[in-house]
N, C-alpha and C. Protein backbone atom coordinates (compact mmCIF):
# COMPACT_ATOMS: atom_id res chain seq x y z
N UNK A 1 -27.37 24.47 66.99
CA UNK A 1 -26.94 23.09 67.20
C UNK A 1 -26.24 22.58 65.95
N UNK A 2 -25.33 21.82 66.16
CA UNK A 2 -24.65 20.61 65.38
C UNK A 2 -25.25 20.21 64.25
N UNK A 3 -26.08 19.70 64.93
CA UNK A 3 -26.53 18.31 64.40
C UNK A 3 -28.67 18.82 64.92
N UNK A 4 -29.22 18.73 63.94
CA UNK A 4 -30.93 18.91 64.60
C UNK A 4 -31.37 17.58 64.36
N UNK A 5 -32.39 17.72 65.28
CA UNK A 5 -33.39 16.06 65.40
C UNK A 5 -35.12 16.74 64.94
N UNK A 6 -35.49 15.75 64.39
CA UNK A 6 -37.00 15.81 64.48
C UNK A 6 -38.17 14.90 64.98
N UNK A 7 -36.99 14.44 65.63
CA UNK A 7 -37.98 13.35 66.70
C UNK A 7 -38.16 14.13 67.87
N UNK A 8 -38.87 14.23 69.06
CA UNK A 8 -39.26 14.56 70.16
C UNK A 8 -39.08 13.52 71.50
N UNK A 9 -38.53 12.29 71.22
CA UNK A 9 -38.71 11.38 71.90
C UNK A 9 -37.29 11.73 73.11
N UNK A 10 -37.52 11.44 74.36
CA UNK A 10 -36.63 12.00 74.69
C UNK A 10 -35.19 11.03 74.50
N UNK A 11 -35.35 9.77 74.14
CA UNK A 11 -34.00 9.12 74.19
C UNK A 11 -33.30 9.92 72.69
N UNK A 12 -34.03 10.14 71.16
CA UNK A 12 -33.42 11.29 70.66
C UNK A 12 -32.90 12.41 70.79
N UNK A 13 -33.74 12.83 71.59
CA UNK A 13 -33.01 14.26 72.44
C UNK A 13 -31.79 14.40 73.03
N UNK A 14 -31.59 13.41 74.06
CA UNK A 14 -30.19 12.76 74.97
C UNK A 14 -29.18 12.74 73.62
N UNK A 15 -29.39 11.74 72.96
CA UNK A 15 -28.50 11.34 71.77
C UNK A 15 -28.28 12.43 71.02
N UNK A 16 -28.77 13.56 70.78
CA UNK A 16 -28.59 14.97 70.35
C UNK A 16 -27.38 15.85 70.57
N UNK A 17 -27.99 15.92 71.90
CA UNK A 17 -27.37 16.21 72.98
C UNK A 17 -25.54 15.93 73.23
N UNK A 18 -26.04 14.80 73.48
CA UNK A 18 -24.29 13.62 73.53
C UNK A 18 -23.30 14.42 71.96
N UNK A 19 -23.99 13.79 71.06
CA UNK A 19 -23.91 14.09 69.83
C UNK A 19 -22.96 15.60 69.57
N UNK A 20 -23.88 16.72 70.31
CA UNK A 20 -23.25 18.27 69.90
C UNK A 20 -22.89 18.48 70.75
N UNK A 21 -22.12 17.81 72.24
CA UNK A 21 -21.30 17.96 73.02
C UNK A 21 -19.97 17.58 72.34
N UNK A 22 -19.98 16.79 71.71
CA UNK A 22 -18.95 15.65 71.30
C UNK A 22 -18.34 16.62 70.33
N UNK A 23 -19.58 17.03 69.36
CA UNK A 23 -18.65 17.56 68.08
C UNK A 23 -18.02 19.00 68.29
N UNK A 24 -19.02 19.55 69.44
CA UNK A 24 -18.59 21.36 69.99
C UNK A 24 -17.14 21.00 70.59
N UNK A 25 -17.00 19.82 71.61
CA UNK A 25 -15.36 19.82 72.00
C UNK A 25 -14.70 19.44 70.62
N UNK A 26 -14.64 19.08 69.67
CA UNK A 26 -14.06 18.47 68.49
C UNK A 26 -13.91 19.99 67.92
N UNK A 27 -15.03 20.71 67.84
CA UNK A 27 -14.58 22.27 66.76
C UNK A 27 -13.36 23.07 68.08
N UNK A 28 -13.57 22.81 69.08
CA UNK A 28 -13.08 23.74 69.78
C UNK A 28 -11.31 23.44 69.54
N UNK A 29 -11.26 22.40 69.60
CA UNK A 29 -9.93 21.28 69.02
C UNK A 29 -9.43 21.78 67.38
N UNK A 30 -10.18 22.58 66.75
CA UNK A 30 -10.24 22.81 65.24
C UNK A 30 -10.15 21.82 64.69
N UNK A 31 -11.14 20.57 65.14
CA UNK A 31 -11.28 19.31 64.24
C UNK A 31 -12.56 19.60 63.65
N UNK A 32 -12.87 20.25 62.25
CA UNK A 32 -14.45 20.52 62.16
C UNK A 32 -14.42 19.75 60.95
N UNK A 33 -13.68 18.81 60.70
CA UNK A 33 -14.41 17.78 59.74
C UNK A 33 -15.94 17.37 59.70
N UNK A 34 -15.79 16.65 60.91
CA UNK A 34 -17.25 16.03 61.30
C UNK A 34 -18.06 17.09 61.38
N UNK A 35 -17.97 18.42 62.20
CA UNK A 35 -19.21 19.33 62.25
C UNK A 35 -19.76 19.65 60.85
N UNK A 36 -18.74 20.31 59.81
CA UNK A 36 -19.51 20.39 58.48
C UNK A 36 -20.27 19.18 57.79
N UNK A 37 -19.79 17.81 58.38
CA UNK A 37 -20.38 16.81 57.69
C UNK A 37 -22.05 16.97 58.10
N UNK A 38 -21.71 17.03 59.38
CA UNK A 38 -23.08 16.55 60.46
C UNK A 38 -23.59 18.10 60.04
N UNK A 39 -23.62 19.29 59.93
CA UNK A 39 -24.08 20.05 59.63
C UNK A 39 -25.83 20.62 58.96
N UNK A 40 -25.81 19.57 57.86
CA UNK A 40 -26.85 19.77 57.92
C UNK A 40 -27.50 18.05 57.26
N UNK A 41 -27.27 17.15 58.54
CA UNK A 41 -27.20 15.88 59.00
C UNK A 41 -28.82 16.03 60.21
N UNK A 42 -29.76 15.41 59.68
CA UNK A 42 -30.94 15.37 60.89
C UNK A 42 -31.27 14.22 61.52
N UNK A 43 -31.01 13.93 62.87
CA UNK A 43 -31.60 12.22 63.34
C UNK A 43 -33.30 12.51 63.36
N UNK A 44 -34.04 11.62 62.38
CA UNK A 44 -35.44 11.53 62.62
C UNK A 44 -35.50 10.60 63.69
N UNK A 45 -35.26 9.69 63.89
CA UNK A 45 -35.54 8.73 64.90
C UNK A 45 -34.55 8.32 65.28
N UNK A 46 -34.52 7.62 66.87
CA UNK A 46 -33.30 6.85 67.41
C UNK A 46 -33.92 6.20 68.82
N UNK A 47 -33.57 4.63 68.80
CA UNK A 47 -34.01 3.98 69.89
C UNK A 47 -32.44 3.11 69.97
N UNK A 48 -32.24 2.77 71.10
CA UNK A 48 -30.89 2.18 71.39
C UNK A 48 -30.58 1.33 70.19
N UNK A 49 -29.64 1.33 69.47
CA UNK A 49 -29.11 0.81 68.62
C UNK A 49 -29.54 0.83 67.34
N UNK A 50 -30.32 1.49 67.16
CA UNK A 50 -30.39 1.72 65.38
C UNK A 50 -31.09 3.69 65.76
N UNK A 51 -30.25 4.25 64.50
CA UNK A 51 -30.87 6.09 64.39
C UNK A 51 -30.99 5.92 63.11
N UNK A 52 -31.68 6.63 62.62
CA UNK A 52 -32.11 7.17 61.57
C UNK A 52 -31.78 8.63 61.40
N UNK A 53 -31.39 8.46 59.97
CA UNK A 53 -30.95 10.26 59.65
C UNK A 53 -31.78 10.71 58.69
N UNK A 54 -31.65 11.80 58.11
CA UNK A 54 -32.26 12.86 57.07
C UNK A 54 -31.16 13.18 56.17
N UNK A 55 -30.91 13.99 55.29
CA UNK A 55 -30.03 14.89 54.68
C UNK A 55 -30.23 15.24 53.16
N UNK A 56 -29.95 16.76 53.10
CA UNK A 56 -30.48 16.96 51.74
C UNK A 56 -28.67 16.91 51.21
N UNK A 57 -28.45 16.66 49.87
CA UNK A 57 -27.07 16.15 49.39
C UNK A 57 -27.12 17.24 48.52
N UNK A 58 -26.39 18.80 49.17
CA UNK A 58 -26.04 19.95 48.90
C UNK A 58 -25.24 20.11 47.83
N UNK A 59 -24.94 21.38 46.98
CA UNK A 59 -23.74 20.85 45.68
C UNK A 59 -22.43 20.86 46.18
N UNK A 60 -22.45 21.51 47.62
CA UNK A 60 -21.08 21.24 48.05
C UNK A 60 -20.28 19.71 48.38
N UNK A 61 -21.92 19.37 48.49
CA UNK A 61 -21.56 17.38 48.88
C UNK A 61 -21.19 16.40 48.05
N UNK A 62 -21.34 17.61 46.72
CA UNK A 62 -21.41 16.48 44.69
C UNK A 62 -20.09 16.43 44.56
N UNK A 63 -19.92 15.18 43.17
CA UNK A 63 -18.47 15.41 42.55
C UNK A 63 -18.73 16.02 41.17
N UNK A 64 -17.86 15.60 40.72
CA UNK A 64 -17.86 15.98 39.36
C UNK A 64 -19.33 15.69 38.15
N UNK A 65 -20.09 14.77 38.75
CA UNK A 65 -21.41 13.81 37.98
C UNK A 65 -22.27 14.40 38.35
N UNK A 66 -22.31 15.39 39.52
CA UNK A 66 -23.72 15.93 39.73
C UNK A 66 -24.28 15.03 41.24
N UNK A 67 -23.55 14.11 41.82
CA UNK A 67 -24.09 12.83 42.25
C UNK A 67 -22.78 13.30 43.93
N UNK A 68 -23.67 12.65 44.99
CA UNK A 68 -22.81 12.77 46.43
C UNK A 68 -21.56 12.24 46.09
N UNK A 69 -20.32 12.88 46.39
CA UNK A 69 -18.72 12.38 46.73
C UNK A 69 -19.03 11.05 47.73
N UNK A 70 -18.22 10.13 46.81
CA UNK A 70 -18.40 8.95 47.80
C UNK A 70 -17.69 9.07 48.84
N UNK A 71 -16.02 10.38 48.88
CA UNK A 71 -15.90 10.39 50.35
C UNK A 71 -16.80 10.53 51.53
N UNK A 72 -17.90 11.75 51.04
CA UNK A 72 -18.83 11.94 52.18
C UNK A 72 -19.87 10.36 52.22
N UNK A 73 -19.94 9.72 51.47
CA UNK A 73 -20.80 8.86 52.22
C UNK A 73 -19.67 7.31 52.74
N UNK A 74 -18.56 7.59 52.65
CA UNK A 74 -17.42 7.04 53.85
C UNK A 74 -17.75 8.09 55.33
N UNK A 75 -17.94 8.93 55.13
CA UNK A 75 -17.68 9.70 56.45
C UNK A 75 -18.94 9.51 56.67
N UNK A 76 -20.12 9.39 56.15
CA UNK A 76 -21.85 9.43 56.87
C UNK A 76 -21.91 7.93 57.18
N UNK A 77 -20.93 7.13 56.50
CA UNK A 77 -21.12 5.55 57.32
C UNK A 77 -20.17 5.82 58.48
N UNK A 78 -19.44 6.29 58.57
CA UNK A 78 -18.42 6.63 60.13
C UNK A 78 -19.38 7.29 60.93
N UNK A 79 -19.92 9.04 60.54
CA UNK A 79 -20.23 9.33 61.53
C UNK A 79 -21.44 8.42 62.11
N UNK A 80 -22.38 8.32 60.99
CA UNK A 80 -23.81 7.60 61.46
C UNK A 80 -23.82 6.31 61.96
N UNK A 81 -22.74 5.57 61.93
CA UNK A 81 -22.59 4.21 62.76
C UNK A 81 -22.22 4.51 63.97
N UNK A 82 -21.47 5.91 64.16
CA UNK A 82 -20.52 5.79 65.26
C UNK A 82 -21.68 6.42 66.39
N UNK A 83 -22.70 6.92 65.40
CA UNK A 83 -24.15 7.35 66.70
C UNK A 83 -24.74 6.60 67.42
N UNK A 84 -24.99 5.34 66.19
CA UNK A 84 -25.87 4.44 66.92
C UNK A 84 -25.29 3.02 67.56
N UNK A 85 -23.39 3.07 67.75
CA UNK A 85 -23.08 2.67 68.14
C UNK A 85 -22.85 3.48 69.95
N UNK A 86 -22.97 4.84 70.24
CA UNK A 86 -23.10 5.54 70.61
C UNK A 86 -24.32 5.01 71.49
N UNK A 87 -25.38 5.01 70.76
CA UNK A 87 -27.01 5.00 71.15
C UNK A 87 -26.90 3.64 72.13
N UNK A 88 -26.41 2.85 71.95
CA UNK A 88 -26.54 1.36 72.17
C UNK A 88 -25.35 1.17 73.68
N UNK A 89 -23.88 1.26 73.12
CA UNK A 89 -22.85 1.59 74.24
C UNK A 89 -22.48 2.58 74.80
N UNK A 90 -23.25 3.48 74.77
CA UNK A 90 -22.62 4.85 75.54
C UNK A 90 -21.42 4.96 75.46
N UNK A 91 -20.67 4.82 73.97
CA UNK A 91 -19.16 4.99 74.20
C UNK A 91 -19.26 5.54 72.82
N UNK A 92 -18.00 6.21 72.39
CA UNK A 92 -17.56 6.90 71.29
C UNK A 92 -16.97 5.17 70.27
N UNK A 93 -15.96 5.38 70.80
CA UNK A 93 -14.91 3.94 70.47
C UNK A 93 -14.28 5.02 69.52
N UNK A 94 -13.07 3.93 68.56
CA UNK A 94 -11.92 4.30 67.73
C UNK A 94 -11.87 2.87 66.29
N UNK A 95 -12.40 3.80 65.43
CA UNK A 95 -12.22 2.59 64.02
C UNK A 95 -11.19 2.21 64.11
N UNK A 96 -11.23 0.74 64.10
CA UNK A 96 -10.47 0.05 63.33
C UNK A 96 -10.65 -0.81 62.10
N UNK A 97 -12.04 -1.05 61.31
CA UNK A 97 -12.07 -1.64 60.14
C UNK A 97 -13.74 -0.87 59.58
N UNK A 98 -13.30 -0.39 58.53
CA UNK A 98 -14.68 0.20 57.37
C UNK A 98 -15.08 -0.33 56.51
N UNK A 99 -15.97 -1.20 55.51
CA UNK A 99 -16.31 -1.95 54.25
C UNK A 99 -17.56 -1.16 53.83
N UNK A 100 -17.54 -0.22 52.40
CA UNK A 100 -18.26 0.45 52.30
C UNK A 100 -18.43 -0.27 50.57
N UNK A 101 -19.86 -0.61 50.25
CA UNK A 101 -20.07 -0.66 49.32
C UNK A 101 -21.18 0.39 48.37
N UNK A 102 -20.62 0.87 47.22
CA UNK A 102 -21.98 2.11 46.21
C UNK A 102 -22.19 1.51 45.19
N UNK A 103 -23.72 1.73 45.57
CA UNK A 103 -24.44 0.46 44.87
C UNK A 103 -25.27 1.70 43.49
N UNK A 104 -25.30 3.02 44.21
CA UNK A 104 -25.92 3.93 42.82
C UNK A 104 -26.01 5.30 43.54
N UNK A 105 -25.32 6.43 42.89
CA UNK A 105 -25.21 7.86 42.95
C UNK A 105 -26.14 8.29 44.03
N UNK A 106 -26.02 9.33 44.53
CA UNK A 106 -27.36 10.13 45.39
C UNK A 106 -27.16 11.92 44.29
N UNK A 107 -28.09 11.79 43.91
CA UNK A 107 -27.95 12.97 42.93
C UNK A 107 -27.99 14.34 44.21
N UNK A 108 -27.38 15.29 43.37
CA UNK A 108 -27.29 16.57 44.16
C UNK A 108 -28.75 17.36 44.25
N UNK A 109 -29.00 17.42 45.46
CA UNK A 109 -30.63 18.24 45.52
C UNK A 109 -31.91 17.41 45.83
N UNK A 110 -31.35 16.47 46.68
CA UNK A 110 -32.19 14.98 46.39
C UNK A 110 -31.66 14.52 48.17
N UNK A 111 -32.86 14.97 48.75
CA UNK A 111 -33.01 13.81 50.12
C UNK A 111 -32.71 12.08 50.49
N UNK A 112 -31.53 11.90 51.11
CA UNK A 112 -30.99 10.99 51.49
C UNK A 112 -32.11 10.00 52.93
N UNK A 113 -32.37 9.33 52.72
CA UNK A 113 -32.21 8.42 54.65
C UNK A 113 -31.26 7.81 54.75
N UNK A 114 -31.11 7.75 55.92
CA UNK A 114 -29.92 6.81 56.73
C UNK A 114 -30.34 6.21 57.90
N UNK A 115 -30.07 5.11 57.76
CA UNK A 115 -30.17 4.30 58.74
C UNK A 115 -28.97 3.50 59.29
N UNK A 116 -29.00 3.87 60.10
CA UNK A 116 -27.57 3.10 61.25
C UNK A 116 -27.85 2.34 62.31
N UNK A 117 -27.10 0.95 62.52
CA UNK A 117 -27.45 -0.16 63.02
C UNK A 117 -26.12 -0.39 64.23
N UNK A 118 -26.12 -0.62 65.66
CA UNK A 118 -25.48 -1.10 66.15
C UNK A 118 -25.62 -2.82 66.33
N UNK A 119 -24.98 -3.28 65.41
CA UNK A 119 -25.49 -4.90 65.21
C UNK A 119 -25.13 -5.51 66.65
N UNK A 120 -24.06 -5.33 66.94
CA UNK A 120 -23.47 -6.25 68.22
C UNK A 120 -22.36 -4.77 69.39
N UNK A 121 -22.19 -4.75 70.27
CA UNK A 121 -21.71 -4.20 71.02
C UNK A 121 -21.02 -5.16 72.59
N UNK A 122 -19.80 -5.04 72.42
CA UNK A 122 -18.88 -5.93 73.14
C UNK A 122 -18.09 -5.26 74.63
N UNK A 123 -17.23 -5.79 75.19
CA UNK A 123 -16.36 -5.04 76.03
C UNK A 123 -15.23 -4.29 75.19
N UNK A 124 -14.72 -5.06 74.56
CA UNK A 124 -13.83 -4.38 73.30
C UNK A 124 -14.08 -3.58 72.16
N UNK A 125 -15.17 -4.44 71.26
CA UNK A 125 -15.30 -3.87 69.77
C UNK A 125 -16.56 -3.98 69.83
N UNK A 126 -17.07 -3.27 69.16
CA UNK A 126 -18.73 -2.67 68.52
C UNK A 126 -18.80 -2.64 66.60
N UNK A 127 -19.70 -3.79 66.37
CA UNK A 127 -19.92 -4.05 64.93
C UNK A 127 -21.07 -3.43 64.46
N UNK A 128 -21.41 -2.43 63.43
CA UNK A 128 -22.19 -1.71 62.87
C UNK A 128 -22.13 -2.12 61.55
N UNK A 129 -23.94 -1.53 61.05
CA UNK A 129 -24.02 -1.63 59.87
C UNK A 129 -24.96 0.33 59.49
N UNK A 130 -24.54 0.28 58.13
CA UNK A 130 -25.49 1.18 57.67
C UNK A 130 -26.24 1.40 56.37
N UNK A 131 -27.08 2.27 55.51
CA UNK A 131 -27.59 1.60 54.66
C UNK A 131 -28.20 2.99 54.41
N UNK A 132 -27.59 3.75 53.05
CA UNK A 132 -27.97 5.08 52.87
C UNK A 132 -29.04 5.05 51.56
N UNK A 133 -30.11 5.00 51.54
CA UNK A 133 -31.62 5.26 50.59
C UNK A 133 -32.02 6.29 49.87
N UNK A 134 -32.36 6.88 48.53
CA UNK A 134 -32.57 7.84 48.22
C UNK A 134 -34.23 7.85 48.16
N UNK A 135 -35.42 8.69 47.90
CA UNK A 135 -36.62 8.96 48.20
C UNK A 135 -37.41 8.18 47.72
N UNK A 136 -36.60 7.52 46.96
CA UNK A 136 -37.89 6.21 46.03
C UNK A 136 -37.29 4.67 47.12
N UNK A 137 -36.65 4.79 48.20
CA UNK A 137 -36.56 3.75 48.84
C UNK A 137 -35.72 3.16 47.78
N UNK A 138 -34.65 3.09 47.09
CA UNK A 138 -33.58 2.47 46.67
C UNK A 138 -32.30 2.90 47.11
N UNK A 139 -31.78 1.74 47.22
CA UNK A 139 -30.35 1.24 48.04
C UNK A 139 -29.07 1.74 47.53
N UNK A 140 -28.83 2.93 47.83
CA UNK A 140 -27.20 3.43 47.34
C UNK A 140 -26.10 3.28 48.03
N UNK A 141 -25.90 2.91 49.05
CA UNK A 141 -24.78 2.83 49.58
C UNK A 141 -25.08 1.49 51.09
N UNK A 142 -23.83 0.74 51.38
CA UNK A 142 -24.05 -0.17 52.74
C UNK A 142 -22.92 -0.07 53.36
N UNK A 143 -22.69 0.31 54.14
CA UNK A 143 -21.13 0.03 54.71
C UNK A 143 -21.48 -0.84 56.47
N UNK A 144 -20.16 -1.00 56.70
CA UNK A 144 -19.98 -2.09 58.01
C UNK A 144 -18.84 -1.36 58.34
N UNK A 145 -18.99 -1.25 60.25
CA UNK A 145 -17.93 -0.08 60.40
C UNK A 145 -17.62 -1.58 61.83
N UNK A 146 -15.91 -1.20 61.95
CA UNK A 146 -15.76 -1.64 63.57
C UNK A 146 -15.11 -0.49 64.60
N UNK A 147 -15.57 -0.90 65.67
CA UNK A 147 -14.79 -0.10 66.55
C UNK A 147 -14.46 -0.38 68.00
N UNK A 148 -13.23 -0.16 68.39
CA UNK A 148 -12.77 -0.50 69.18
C UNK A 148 -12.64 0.39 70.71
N UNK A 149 -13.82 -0.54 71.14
CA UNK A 149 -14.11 0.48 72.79
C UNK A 149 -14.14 0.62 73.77
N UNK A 150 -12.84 0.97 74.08
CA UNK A 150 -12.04 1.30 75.38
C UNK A 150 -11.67 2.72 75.58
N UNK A 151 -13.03 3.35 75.74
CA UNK A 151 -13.16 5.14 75.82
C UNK A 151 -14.13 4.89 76.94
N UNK A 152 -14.14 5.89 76.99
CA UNK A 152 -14.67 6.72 78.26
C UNK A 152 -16.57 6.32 77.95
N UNK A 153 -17.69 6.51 78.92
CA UNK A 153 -18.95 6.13 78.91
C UNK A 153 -19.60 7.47 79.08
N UNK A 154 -20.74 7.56 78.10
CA UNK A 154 -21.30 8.69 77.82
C UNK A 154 -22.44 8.75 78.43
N UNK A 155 -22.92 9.60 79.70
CA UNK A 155 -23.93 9.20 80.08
C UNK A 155 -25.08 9.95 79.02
N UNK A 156 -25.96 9.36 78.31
CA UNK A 156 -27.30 9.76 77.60
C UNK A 156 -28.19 10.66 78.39
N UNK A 157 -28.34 10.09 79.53
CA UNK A 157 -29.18 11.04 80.10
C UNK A 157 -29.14 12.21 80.95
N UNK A 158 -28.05 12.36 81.25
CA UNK A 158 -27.46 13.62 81.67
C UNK A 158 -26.74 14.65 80.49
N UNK A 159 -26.60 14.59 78.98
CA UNK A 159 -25.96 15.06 78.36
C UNK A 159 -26.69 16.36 78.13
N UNK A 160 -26.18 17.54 78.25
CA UNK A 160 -26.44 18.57 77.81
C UNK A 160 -26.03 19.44 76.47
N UNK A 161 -26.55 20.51 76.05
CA UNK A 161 -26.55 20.90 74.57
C UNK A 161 -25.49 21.58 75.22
């Protein structure tokens, strides 16, 4: 799989599911941005509109400081908003506005949480928040994602691996 969960619950499971359907048609496309991101990316929990992630911040994920590339935590506020915007509208959608603020490094070798928020979900646009934590529960990163959703509806509970 994609993407692993360590929740058991089955609305995690579905969202899994959805999840490594989405990104397996995306590699098949040779778009594997997102798969290496999500790679070794874990949802611990997920109830409609907010998931929770895992991730250990590999040296492939560092910059030059020893500390996560703030590109990848632009792309873990994309992908991880775009889940639990996912979780909430059963839709993918298409960014149109990102505000990412780093508030302090995630050192390399050092377990991340993530938490992703579908704040509001519309006929059009879907407003997210997210909020990436290192193990002592301090605040390194917040971003606010939008997206615009007029895609196709994902059914959760029919999604297969």
């Amino acid at each position: 799989a994609v993407v692993s969960t360590q929740s058991t619950g089955r609305f995690a499971m579905a969202l899994k599911a959805a999840v490594t359907k989405q990104l397996t048609q995306m590699m098949s496309l040779k778009i594997d941005f997102c798969g290496k991101t999500m790679s070794h990316l874990k949802i611990v929990d997920a109830a409609p509109g907010e998931v929770k992630f895992g991730m250990m911040v590999k040296p492939s994920d560092g910059n030059i400081y020893g500390t996560m590339h703030g590109g990848l935590g632009a792309s873990l506020v994309d992908l991880c908003t775009s889940v639990a915007i996912l979780s909430k509208c059963h839709r993918w959608g298409i960014s149109t506005d990102m505000q990412i603020s780093y508030l302090k490094g995630a050192p390399v070798g050092k377990e991340i949480q993530i938490i992703a928020n579908c704040d509001k979900g519309g006929k059009t646009l879907a407003f997210s928040s997210c909020f990436i934590y290192n193990e002592n529960g301090d605040l390194l990163l917040k971003g606010q994602h939008t997206k615009f959703m007029k895609t196709p509806l994902v059914d959760l509970e029919t999604s297969e691996d």
